[in-house]
N, C-alpha and C. Protein backbone atom coordinates (compact mmCIF):
# COMPACT_ATOMS: atom_id res chain seq x y z
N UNK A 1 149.94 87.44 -25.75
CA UNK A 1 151.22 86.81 -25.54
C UNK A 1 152.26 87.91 -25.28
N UNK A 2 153.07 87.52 -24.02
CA UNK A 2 154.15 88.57 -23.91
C UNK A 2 155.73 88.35 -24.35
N UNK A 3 156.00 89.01 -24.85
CA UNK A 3 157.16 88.63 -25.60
C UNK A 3 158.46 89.08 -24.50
N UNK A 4 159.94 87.99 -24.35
CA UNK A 4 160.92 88.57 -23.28
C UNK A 4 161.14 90.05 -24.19
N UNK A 5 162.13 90.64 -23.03
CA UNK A 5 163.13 91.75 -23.86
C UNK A 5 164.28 90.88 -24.86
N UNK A 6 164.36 89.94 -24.77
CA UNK A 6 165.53 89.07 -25.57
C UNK A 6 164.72 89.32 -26.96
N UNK A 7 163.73 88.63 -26.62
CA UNK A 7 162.96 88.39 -27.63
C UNK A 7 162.71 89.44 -28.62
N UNK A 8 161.92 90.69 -28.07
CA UNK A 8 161.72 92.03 -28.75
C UNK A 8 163.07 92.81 -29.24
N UNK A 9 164.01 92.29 -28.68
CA UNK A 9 165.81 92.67 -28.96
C UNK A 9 165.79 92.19 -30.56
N UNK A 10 165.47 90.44 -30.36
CA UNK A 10 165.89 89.63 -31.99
C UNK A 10 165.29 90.58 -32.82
N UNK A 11 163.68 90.45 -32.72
CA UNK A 11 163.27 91.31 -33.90
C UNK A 11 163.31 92.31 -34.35
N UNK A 12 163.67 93.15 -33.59
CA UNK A 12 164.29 94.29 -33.87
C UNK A 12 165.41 94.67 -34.65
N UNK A 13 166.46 93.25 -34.11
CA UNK A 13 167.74 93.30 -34.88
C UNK A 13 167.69 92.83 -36.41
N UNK A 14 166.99 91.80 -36.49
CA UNK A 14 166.18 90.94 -37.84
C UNK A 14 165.58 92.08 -38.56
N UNK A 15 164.99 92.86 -38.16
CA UNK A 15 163.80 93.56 -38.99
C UNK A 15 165.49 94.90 -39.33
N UNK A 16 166.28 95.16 -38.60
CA UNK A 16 167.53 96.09 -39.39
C UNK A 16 168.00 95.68 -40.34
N UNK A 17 168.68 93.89 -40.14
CA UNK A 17 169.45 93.57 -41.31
C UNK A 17 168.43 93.40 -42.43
N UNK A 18 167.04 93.45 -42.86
CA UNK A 18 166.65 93.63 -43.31
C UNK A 18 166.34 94.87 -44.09
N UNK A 19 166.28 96.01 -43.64
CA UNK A 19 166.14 96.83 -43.82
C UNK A 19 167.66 97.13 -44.15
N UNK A 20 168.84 97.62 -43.95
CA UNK A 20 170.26 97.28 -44.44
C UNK A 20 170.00 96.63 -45.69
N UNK A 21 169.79 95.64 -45.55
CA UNK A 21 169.57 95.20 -47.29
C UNK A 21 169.03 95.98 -48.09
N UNK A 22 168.07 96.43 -47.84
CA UNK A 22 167.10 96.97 -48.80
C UNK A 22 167.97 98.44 -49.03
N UNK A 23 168.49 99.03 -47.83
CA UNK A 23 169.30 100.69 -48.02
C UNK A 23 170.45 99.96 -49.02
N UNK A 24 171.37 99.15 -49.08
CA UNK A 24 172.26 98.84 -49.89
C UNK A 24 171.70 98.98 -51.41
N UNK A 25 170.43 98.33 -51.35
CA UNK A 25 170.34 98.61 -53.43
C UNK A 25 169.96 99.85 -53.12
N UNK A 26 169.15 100.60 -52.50
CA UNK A 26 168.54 102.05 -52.82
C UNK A 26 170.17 103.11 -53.37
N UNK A 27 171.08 102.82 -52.34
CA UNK A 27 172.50 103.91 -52.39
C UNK A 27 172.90 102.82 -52.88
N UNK A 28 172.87 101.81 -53.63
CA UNK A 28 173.86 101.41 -54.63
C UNK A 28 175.27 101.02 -54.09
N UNK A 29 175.09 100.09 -52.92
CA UNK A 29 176.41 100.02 -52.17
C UNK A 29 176.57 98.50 -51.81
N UNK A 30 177.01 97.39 -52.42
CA UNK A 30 176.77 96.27 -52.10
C UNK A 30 177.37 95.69 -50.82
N UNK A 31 178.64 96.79 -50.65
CA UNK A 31 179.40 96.47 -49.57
C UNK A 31 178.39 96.35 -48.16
N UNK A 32 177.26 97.39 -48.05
CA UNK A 32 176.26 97.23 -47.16
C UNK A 32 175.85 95.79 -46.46
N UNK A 33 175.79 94.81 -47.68
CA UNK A 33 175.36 93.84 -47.56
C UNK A 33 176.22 92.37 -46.93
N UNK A 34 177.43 92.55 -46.84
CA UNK A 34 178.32 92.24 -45.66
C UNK A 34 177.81 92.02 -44.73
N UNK A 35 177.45 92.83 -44.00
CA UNK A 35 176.84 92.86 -42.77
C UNK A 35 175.21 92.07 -42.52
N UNK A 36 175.04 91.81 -43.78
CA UNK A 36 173.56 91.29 -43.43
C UNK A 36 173.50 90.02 -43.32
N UNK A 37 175.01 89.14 -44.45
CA UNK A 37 174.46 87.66 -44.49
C UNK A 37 176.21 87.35 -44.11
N UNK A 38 176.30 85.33 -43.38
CA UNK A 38 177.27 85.42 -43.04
C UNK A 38 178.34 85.04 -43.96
N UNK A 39 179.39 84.50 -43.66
CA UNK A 39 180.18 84.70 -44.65
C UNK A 39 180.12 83.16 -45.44
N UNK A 40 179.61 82.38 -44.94
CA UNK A 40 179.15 81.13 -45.42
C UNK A 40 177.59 80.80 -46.01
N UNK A 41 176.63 81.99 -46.03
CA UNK A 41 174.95 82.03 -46.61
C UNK A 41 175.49 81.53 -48.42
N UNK A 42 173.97 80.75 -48.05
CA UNK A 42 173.65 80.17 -49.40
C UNK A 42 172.65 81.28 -50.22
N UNK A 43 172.47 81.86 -51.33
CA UNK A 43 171.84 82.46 -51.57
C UNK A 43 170.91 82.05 -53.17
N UNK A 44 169.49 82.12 -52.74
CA UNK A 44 168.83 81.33 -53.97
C UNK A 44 167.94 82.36 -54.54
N UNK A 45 169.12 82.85 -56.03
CA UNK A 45 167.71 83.72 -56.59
C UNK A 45 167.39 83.71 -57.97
N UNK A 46 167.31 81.72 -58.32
CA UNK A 46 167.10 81.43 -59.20
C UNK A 46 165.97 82.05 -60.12
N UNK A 47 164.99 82.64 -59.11
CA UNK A 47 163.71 82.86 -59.13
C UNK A 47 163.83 84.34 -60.23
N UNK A 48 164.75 84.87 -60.01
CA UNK A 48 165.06 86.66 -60.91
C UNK A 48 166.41 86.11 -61.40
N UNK A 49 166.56 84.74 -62.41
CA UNK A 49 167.76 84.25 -63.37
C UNK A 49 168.92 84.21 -62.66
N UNK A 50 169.34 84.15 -61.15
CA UNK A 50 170.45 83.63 -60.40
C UNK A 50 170.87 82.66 -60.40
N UNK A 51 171.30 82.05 -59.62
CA UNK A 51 171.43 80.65 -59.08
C UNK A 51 171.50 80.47 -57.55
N UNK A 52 171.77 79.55 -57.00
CA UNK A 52 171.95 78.97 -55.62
C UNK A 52 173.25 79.08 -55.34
N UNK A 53 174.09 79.78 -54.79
CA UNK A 53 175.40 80.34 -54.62
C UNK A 53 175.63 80.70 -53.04
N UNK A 54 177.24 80.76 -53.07
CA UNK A 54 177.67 81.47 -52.03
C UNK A 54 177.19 82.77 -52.24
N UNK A 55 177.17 83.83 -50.58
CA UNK A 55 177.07 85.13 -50.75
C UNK A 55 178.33 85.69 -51.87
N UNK A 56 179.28 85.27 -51.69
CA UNK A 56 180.24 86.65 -52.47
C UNK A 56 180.16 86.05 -54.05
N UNK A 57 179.65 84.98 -54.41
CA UNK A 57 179.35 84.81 -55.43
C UNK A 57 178.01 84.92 -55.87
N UNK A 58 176.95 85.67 -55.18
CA UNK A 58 175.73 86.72 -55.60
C UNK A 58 176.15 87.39 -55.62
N UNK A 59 176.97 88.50 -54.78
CA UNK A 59 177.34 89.36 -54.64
C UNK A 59 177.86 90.39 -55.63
N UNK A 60 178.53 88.99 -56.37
CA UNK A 60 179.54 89.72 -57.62
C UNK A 60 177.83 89.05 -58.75
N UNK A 61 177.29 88.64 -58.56
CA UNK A 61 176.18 88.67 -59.72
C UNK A 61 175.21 89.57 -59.48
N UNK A 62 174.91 90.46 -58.97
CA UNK A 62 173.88 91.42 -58.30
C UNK A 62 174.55 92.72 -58.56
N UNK A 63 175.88 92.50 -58.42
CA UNK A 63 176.45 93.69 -58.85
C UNK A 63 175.93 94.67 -60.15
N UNK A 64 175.93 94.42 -61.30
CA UNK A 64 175.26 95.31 -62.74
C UNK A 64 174.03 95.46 -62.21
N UNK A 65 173.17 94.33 -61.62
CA UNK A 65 171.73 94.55 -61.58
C UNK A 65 171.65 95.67 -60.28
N UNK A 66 172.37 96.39 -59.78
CA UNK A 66 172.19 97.17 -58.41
C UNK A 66 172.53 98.26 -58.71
N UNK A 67 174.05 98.22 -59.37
CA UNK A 67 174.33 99.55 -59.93
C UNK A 67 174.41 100.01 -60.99
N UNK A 68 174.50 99.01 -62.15
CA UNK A 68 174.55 99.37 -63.30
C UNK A 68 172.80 99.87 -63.90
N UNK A 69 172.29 100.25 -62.65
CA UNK A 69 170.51 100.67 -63.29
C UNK A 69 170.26 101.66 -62.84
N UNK A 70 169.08 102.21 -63.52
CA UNK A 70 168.87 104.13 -63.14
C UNK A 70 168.68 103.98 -61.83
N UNK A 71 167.28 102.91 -61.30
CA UNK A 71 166.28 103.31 -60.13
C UNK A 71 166.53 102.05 -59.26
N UNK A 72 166.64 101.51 -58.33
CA UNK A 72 166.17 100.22 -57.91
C UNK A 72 166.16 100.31 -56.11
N UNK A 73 164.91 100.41 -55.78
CA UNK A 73 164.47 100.83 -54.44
C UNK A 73 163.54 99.44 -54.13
N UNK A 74 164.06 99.09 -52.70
CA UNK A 74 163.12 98.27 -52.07
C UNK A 74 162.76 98.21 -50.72
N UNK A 75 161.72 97.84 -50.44
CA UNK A 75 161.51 98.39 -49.04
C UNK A 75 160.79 97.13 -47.93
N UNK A 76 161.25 96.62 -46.56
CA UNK A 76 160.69 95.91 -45.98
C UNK A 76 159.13 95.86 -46.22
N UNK A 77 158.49 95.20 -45.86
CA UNK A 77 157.22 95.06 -45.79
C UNK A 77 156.98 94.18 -44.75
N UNK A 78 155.94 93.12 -44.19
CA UNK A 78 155.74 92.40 -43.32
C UNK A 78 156.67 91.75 -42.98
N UNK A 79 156.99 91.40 -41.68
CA UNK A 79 158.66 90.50 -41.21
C UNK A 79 157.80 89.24 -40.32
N UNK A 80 157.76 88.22 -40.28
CA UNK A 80 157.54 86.84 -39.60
C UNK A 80 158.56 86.05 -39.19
N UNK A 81 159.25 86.44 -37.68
CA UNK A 81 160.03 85.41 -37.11
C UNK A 81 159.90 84.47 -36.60
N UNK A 82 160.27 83.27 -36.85
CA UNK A 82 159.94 82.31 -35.59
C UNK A 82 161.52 82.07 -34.95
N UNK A 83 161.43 82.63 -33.67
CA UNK A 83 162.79 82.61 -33.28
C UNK A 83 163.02 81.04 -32.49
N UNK A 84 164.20 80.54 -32.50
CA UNK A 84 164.27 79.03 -31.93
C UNK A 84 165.62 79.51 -31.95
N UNK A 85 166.11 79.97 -30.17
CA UNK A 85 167.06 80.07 -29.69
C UNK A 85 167.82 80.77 -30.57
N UNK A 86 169.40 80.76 -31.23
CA UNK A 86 170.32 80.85 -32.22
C UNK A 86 169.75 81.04 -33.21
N UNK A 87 168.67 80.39 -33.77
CA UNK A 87 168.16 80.42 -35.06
C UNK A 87 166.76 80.80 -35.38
N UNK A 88 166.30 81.34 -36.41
CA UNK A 88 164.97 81.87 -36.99
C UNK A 88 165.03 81.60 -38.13
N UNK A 89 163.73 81.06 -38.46
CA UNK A 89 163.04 81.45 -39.78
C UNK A 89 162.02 82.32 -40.00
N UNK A 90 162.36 83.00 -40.75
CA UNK A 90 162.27 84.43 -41.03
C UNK A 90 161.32 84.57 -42.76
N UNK A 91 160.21 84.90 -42.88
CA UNK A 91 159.28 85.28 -43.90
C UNK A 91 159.46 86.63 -44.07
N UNK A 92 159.99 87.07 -45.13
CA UNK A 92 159.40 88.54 -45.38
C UNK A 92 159.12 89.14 -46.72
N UNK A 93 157.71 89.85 -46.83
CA UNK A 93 157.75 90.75 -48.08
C UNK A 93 158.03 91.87 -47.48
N UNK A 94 158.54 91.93 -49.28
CA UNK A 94 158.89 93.29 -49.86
C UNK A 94 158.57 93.72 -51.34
N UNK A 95 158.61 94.98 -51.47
CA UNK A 95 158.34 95.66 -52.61
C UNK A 95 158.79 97.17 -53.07
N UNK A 96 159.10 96.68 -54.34
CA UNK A 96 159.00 97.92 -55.23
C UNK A 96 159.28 98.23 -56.22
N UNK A 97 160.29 99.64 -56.76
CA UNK A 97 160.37 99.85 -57.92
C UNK A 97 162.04 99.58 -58.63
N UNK A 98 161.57 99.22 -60.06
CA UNK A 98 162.89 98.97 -60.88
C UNK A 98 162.58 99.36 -62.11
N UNK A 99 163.71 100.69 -62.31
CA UNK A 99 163.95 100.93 -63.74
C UNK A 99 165.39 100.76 -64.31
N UNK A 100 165.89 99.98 -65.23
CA UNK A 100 166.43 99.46 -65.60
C UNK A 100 167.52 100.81 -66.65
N UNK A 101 167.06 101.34 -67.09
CA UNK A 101 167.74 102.23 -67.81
C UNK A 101 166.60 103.95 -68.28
N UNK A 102 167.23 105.15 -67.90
CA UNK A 102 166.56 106.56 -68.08
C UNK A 102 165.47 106.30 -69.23
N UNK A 103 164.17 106.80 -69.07
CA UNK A 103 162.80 106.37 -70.07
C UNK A 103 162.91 104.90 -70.07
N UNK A 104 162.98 104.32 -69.48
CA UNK A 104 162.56 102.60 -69.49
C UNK A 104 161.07 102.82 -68.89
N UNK A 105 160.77 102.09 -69.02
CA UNK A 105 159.08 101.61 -67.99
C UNK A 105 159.45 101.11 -66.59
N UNK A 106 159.17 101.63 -65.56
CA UNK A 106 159.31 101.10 -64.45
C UNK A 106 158.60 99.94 -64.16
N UNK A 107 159.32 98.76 -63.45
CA UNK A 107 158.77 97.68 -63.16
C UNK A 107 158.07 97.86 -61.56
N UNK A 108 157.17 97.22 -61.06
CA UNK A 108 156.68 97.10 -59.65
C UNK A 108 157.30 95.80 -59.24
N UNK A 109 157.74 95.68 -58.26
CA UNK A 109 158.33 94.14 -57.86
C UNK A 109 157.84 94.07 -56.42
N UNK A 110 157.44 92.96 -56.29
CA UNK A 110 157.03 92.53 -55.13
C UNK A 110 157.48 91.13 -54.95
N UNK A 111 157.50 90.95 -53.72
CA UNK A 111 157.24 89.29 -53.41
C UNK A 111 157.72 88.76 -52.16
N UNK A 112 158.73 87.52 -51.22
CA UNK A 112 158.96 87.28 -50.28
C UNK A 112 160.14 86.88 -50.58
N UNK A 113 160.73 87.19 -49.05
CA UNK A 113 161.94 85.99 -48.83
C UNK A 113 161.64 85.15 -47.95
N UNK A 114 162.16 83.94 -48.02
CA UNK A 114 162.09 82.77 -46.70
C UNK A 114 163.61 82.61 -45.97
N UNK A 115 163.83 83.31 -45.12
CA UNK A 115 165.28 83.20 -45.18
C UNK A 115 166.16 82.07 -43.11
N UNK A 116 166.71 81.94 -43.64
CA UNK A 116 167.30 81.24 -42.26
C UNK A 116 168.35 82.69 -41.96
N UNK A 117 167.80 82.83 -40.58
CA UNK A 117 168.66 83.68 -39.63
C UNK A 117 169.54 82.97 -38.87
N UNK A 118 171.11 83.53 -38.09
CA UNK A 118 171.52 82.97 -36.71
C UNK A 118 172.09 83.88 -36.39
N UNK A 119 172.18 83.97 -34.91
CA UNK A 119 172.98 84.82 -34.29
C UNK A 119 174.25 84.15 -34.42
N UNK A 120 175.01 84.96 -34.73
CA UNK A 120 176.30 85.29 -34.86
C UNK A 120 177.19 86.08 -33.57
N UNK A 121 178.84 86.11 -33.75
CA UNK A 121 179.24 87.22 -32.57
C UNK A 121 178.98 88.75 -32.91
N UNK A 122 178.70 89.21 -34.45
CA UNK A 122 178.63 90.05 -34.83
C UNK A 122 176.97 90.62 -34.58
N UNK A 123 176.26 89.67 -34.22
CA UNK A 123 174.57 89.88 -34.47
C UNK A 123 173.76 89.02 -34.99
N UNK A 124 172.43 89.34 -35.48
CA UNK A 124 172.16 88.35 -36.39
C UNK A 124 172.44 88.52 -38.05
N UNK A 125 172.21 87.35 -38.50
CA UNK A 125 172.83 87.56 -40.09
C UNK A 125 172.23 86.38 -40.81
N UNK A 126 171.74 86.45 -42.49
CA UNK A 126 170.94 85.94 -43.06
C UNK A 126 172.15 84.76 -42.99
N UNK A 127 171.69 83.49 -43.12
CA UNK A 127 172.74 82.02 -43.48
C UNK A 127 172.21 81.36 -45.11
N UNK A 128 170.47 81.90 -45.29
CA UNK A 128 170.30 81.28 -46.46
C UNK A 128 169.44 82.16 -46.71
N UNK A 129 168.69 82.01 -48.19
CA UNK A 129 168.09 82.85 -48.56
C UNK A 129 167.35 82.52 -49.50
N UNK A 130 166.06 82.26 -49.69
CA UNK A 130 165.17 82.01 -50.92
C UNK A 130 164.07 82.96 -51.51
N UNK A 131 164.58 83.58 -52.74
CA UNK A 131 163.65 84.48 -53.06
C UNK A 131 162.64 84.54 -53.91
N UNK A 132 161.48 84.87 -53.53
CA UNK A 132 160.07 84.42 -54.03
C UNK A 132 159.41 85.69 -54.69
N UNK A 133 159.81 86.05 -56.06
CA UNK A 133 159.57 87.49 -56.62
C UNK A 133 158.01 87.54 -57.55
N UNK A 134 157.71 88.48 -57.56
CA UNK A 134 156.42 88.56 -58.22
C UNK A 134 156.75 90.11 -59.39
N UNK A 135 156.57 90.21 -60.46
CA UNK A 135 156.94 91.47 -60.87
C UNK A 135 155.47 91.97 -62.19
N UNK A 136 155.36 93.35 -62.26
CA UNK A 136 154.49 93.79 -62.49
C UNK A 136 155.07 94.78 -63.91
N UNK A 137 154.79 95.45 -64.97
CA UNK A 137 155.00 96.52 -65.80
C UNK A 137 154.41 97.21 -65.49
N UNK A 138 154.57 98.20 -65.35
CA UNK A 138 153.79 99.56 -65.22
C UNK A 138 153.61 100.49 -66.76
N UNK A 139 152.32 101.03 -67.10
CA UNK A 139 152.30 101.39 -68.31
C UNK A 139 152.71 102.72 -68.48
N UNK A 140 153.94 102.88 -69.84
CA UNK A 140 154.85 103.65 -69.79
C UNK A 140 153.68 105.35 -69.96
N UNK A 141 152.85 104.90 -70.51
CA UNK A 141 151.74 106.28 -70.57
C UNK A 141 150.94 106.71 -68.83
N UNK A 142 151.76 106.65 -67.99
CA UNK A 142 151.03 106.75 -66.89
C UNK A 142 150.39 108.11 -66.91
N UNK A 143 149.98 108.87 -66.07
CA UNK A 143 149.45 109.96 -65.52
C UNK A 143 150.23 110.76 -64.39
C-alpha cells in the first residue's frame, strides 16, 4: 500500500506531538504540553487516580506528579493511525521509568493511549485522551 505525501506528512506530525509529550515530563515542563492537546481535549486518566477533565484541569493535576518527582521519563513506542480526513484515531504505547522520590524503587510503566487527533490551524493536536497504564516494581536490590 502506498501512502500520499499528505498522508506520510500526518504521521509524522502525530508521531511529534507525541513525542513532545513525552519530552515535556522528561525536562519537567508542562507548558510543552500546550502544544500537544487542544484547548478544548478531554483528558481520561482515571486509570493512574485522575479523572476525566479538561486539559488545563489535568494539567494543573499532573503538575506534582511531573515535577514534584526525582525521575519520570517516557518514551513513544508503537504509533497506529487511522487517519479519516481532519480526524484520527490514534493507538499508542509507551513506556517507562518512575521514581517518585531519591532511593525510592523505580517503577517500570508501560501501557497505551487511545487518543482522538484533529487537525487544527496550528497542526495536529490530541482532542481526547484515554489512558491505558500497566505498571511494574522493580526490585530495589537490583544488580
Amino acid at each position: 500500500m502506498s501512502l500520499s505525501e499528505r498522508e506520510v506528512a500526518d504521521r509524522i506530525e502525530i508521531r511529534d506531538v507525541l513525542a513532545r509529550y513525552m519530552k515535556a515530563i522528561r525536562v519537567k515542563d508542562l507548558d510543552l504540553m500546550d502544544a500537544c492537546f487542544t484547548e478544548d481535549a478531554r483528558i481520561d486518566y482515571t486509570a493512574i487516580g485522575g479523572s476525566e477533565k479538561s486539559w488545563p484541569d489535568t494539567k494543573e493535576w499532573l503538575h506534582p506528579m511531573v515535577v514534584g518527582v526525582e525521575l519520570f521519563w517516557l518514551y513513544v513506542g508503537e504509533v497506529y493511525p487511522e487517519l479519516r480526513g481532519d480526524e484520527a484515531a490514534v493507538e499508542t504505547t509507551w513506556h517507562g521509568v518512575f521514581v517518585s522520590e531519591a532511593g525510592a524503587a523505580p517503577l517500570v510503566i508501560f501501557g497505551s493511549y487511545d487518543d482522538t487527533f484533529v487537525r487544527t490551524a496550528d497542526g495536529w493536536r490530541i482532542k481526547y485522551r484515554k489512558d491505558r497504564p500497566e505498571i511494574q516494581v522493580l526490585s530495589a536490590g537490583r544488580g
